[in-house]
N, C-alpha and C. Protein backbone atom coordinates (compact mmCIF):
# COMPACT_ATOMS: atom_id res chain seq x y z
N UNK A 1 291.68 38.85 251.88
CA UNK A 1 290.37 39.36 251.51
C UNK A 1 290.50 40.09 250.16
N UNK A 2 289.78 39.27 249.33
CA UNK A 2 289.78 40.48 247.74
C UNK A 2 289.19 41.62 247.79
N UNK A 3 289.75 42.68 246.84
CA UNK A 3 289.25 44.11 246.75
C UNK A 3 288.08 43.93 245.69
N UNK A 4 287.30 44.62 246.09
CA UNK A 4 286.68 45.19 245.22
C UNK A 4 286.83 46.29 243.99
N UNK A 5 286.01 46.06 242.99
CA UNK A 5 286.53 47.41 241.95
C UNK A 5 287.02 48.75 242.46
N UNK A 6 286.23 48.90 243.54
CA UNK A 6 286.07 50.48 243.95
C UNK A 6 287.28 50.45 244.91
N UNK A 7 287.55 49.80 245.37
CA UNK A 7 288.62 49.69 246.68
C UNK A 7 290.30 49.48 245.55
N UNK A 8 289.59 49.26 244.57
CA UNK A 8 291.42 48.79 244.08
C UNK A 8 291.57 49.93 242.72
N UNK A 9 290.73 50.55 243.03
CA UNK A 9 291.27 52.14 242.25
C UNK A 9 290.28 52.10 240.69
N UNK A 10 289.30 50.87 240.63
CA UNK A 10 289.07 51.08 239.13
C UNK A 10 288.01 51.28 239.60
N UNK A 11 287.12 52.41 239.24
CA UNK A 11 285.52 52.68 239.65
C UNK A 11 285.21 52.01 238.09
N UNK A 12 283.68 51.68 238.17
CA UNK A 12 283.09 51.15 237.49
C UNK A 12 282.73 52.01 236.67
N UNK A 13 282.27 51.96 235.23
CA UNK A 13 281.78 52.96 234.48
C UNK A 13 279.63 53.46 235.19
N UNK A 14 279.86 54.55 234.95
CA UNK A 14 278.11 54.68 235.84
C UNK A 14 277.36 54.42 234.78
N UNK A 15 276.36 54.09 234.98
CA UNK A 15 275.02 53.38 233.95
C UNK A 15 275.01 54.74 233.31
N UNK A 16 274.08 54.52 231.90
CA UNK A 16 273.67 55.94 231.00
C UNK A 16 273.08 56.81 232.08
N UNK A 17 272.83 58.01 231.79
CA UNK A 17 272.44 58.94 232.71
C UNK A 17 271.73 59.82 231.90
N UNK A 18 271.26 61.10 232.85
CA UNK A 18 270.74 62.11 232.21
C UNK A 18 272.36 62.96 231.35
N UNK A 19 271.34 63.07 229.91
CA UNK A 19 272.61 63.93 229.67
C UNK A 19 272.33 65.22 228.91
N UNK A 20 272.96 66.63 229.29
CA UNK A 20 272.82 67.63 229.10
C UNK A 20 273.06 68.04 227.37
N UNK A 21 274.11 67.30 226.95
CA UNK A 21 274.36 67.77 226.09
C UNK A 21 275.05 66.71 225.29
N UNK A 22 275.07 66.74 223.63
CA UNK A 22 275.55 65.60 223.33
C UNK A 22 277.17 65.24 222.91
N UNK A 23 277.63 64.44 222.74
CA UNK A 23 279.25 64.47 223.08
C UNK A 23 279.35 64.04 221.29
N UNK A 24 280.55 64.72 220.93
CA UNK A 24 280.94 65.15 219.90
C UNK A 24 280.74 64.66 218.87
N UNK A 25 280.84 62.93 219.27
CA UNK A 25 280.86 62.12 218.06
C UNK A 25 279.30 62.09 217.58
N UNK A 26 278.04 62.71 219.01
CA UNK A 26 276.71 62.30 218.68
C UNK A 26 276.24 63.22 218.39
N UNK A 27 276.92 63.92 217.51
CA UNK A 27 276.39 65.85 217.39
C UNK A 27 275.18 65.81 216.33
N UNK A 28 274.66 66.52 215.31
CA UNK A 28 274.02 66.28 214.29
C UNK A 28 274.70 66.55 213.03
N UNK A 29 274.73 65.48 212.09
CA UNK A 29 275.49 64.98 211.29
C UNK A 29 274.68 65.73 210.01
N UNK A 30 275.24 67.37 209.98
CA UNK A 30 274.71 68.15 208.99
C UNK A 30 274.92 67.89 207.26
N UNK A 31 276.83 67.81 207.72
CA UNK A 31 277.00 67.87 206.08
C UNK A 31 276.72 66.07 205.44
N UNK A 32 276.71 64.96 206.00
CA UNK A 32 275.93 64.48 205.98
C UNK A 32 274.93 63.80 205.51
N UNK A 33 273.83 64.54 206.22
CA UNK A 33 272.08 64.15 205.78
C UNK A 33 272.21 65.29 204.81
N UNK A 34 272.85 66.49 204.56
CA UNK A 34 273.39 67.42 203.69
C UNK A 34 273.30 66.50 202.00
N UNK A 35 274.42 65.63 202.55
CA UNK A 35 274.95 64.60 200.66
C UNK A 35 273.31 63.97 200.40
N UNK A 36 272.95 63.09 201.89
CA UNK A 36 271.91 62.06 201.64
C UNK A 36 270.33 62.58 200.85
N UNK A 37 270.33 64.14 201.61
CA UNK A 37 269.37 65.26 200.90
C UNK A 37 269.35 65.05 199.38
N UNK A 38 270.78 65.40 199.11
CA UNK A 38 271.08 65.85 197.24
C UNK A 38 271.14 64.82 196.69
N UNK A 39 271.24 63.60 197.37
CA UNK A 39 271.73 62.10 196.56
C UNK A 39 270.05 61.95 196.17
N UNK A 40 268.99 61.97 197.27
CA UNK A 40 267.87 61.42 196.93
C UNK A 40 266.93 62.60 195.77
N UNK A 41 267.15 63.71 196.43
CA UNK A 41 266.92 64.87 194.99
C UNK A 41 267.45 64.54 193.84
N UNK A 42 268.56 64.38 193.56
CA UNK A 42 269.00 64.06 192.09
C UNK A 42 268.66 62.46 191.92
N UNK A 43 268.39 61.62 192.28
CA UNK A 43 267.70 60.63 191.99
C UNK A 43 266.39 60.29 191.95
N UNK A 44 265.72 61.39 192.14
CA UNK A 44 264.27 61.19 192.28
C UNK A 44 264.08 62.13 190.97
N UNK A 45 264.32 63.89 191.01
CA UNK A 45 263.79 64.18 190.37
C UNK A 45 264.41 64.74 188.90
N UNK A 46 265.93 64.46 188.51
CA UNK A 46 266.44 64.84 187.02
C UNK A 46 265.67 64.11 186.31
N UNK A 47 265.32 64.77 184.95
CA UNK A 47 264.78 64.58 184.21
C UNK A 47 263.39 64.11 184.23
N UNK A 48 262.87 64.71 185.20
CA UNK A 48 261.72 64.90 185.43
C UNK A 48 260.44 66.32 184.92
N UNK A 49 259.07 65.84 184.63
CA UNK A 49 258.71 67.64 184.56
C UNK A 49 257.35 67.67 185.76
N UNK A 50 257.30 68.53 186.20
CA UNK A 50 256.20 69.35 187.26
C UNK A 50 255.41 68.49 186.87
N UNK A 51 254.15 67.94 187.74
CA UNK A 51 253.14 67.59 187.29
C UNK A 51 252.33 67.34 188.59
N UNK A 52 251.53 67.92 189.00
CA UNK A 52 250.72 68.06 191.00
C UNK A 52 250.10 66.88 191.05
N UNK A 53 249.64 65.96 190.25
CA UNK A 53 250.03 64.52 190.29
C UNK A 53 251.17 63.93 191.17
N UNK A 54 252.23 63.83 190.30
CA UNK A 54 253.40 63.42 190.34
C UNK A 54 254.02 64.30 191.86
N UNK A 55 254.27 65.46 191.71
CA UNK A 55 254.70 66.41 193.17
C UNK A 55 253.97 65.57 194.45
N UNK A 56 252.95 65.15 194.78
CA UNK A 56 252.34 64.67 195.79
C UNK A 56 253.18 63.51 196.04
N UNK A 57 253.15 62.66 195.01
CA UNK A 57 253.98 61.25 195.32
C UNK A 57 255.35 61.51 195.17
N UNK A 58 255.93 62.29 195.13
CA UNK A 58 257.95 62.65 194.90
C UNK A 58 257.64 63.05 195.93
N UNK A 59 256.87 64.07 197.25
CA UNK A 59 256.94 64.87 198.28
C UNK A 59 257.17 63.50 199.25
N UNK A 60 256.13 62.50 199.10
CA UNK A 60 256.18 61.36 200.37
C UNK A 60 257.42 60.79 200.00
N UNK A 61 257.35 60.43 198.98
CA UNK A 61 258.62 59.25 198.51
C UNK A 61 260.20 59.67 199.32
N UNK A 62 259.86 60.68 198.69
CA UNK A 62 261.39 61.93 199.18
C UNK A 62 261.69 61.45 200.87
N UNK A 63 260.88 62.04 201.12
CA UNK A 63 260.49 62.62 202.48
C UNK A 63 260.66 61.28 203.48
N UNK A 64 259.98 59.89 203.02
CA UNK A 64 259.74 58.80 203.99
C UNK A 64 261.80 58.15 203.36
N UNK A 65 262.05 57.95 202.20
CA UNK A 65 263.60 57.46 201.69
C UNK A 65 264.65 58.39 202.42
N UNK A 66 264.35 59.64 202.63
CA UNK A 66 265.55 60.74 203.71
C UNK A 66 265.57 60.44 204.98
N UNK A 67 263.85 60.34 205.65
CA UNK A 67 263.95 59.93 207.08
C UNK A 67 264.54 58.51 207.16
N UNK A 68 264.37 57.59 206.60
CA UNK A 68 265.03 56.65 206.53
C UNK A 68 266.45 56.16 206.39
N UNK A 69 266.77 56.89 206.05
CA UNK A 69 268.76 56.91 205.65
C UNK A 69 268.92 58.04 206.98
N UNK A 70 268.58 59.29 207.13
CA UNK A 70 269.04 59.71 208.42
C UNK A 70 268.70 58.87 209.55
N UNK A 71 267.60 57.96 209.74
CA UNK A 71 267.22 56.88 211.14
C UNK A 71 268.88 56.27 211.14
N UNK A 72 269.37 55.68 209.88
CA UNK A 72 270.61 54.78 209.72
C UNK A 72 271.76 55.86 210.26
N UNK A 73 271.75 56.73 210.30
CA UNK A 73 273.13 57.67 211.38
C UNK A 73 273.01 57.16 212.54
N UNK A 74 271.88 56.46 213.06
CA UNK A 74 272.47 56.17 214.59
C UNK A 74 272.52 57.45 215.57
N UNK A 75 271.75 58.49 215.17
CA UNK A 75 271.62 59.79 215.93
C UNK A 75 270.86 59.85 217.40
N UNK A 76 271.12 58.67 218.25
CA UNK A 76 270.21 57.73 219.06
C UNK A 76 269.39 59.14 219.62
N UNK A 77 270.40 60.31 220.03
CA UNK A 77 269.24 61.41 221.21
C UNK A 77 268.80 62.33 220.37
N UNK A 78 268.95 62.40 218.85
CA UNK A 78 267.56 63.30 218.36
C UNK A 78 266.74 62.72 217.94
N UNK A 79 265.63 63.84 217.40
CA UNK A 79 264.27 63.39 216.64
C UNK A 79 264.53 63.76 215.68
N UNK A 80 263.86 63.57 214.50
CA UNK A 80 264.09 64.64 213.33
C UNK A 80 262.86 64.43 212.72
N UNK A 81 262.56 65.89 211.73
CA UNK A 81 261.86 66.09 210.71
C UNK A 81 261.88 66.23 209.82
N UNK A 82 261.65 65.66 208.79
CA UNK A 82 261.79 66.08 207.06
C UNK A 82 260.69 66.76 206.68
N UNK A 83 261.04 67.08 206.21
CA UNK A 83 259.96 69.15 205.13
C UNK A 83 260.60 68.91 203.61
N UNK A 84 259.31 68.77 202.90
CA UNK A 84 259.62 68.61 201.93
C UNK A 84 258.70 69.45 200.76
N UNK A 85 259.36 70.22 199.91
CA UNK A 85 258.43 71.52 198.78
C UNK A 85 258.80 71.63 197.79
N UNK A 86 257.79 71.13 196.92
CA UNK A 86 257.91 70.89 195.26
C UNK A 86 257.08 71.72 195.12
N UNK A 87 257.76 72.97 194.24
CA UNK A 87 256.31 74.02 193.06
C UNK A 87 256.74 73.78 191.72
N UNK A 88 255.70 74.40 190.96
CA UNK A 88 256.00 74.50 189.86
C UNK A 88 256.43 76.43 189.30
N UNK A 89 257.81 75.79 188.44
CA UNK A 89 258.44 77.32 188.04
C UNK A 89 257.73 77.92 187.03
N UNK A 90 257.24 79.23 187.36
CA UNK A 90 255.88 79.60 186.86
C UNK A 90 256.56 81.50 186.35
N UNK A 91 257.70 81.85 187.72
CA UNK A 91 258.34 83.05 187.66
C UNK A 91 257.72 83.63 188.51
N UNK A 92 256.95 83.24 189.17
CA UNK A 92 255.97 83.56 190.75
C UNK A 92 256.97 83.69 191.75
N UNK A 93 257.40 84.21 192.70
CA UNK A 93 258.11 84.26 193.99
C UNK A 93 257.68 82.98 194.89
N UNK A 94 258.27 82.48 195.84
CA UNK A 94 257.60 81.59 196.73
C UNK A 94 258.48 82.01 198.17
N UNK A 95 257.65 82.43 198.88
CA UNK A 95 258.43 82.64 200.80
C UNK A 95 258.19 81.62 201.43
N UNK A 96 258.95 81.10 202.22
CA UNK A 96 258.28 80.05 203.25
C UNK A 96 259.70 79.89 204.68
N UNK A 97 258.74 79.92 205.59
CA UNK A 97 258.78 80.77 207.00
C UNK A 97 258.71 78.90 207.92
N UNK A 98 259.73 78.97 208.57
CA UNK A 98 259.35 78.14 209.82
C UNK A 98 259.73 78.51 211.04
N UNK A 99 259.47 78.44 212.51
CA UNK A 99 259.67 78.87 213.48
C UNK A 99 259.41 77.72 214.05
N UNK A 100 260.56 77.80 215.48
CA UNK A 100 260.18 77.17 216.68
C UNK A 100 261.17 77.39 217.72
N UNK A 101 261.04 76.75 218.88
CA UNK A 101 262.34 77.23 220.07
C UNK A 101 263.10 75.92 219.87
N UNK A 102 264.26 76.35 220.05
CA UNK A 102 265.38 75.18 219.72
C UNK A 102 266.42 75.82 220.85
N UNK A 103 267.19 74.73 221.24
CA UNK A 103 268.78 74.91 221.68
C UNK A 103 269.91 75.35 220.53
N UNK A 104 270.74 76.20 220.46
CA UNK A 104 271.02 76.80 219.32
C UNK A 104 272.38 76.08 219.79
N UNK A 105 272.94 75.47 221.03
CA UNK A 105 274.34 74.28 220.66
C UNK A 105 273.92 72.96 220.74
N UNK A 106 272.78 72.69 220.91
CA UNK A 106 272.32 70.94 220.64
C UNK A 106 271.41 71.00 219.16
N UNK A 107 270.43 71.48 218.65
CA UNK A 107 269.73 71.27 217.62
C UNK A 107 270.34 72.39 216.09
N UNK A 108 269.78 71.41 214.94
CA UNK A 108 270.68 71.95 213.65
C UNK A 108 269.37 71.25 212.86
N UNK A 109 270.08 71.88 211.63
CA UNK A 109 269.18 71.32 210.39
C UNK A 109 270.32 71.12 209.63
N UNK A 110 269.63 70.58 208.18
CA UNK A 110 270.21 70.79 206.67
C UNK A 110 268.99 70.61 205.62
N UNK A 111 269.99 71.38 204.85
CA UNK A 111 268.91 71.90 203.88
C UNK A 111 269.75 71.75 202.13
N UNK A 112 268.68 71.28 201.64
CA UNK A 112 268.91 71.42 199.90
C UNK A 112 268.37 71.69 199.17
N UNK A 113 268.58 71.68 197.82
CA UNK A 113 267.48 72.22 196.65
C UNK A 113 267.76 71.61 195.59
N UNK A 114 266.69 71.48 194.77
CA UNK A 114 266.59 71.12 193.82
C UNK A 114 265.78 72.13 192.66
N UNK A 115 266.20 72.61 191.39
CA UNK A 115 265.79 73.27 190.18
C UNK A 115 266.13 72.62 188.94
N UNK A 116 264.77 72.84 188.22
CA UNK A 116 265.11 72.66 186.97
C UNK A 116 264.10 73.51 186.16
N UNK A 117 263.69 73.09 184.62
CA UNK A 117 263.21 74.28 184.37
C UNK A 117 261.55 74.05 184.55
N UNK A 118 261.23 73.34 185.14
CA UNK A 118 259.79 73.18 185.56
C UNK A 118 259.27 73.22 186.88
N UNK A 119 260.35 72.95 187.52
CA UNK A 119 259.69 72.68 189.06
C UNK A 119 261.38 73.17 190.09
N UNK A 120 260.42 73.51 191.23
CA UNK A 120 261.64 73.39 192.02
C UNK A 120 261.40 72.70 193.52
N UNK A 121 262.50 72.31 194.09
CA UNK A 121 262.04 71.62 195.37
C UNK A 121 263.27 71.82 196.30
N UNK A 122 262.48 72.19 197.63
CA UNK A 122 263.21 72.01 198.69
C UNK A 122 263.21 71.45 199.83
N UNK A 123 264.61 70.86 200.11
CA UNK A 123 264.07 69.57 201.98
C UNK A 123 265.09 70.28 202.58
N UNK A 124 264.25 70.41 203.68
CA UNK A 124 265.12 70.64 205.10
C UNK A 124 264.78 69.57 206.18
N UNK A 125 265.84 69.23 206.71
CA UNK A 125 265.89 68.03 207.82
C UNK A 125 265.99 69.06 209.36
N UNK A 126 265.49 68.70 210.32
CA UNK A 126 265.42 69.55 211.03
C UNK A 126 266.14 68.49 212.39
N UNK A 127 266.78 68.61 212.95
CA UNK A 127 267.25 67.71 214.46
C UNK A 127 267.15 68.51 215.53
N UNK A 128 266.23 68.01 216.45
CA UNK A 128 266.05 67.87 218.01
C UNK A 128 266.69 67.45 218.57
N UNK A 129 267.49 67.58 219.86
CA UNK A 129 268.54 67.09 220.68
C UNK A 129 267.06 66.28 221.46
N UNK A 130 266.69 64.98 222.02
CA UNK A 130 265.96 65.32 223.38
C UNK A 130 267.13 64.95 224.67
N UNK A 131 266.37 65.85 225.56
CA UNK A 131 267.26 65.49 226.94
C UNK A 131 266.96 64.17 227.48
């Protein structure tokens, strides 16, 4: 009589499951979407000048070319968000505030900047673990 998997010592691997937390290799890939941030900043906007024209269409462009290269990580259990802020350098201050509840060992961001002497811009990528 043949054994079965389970009877001859090799259990089967168990189907995907719920999973609590993500395993090492599927962590969020900061430094990263970190390079992919600064690669698309310095290719979008050196040698560029301010213009709220122009800022509207660099904000999407940015924004839809980042989510797109982070989709390509293969980050299968987060979500993510791109935030993207072009002003013009005027010598004005600028604050800007985000909040939300996160898991502080499953969810991360990254963040970059861009300056020059007209404008400045900043993206932050934001990752959601979901369960």
């Amino acid at each position: 009589m043949p054994l079965n998997e389970t009877q001859a010592g090799n259990v089967p691997a168990s189907p995907a499951g719920y999973q609590m937390r993500p395993e090492l290799s599927e962590t969020f890939k900061s430094e990263k979407i970190r390079e992919i941030i600064n690669n698309v900043l310095t290719e979008t906007l050196t040698g560029q000048t301010y213009s709220a024209a122009d800022a509207s269409r660099w904000t999407k462009s940015m924004a839809d070319e980042i989510s797109l290269q982070v989709k390509d990580l293969e980050m299968h259990h987060y979500k993510h968000v791109v935030q993207v802020w072009i002003g013009q350098q005027l010598g004005a201050g600028c604050k800007c505030v985000a909040r939300c509840r996160w898991d502080t060992e499953c969810d991360n961001y990254a963040t970059a900047e861009f300056k020059n002497s007209t404008m400045f811009c900043v993206v932050t990528v934001y990752g959601l673990y979901l369960y």
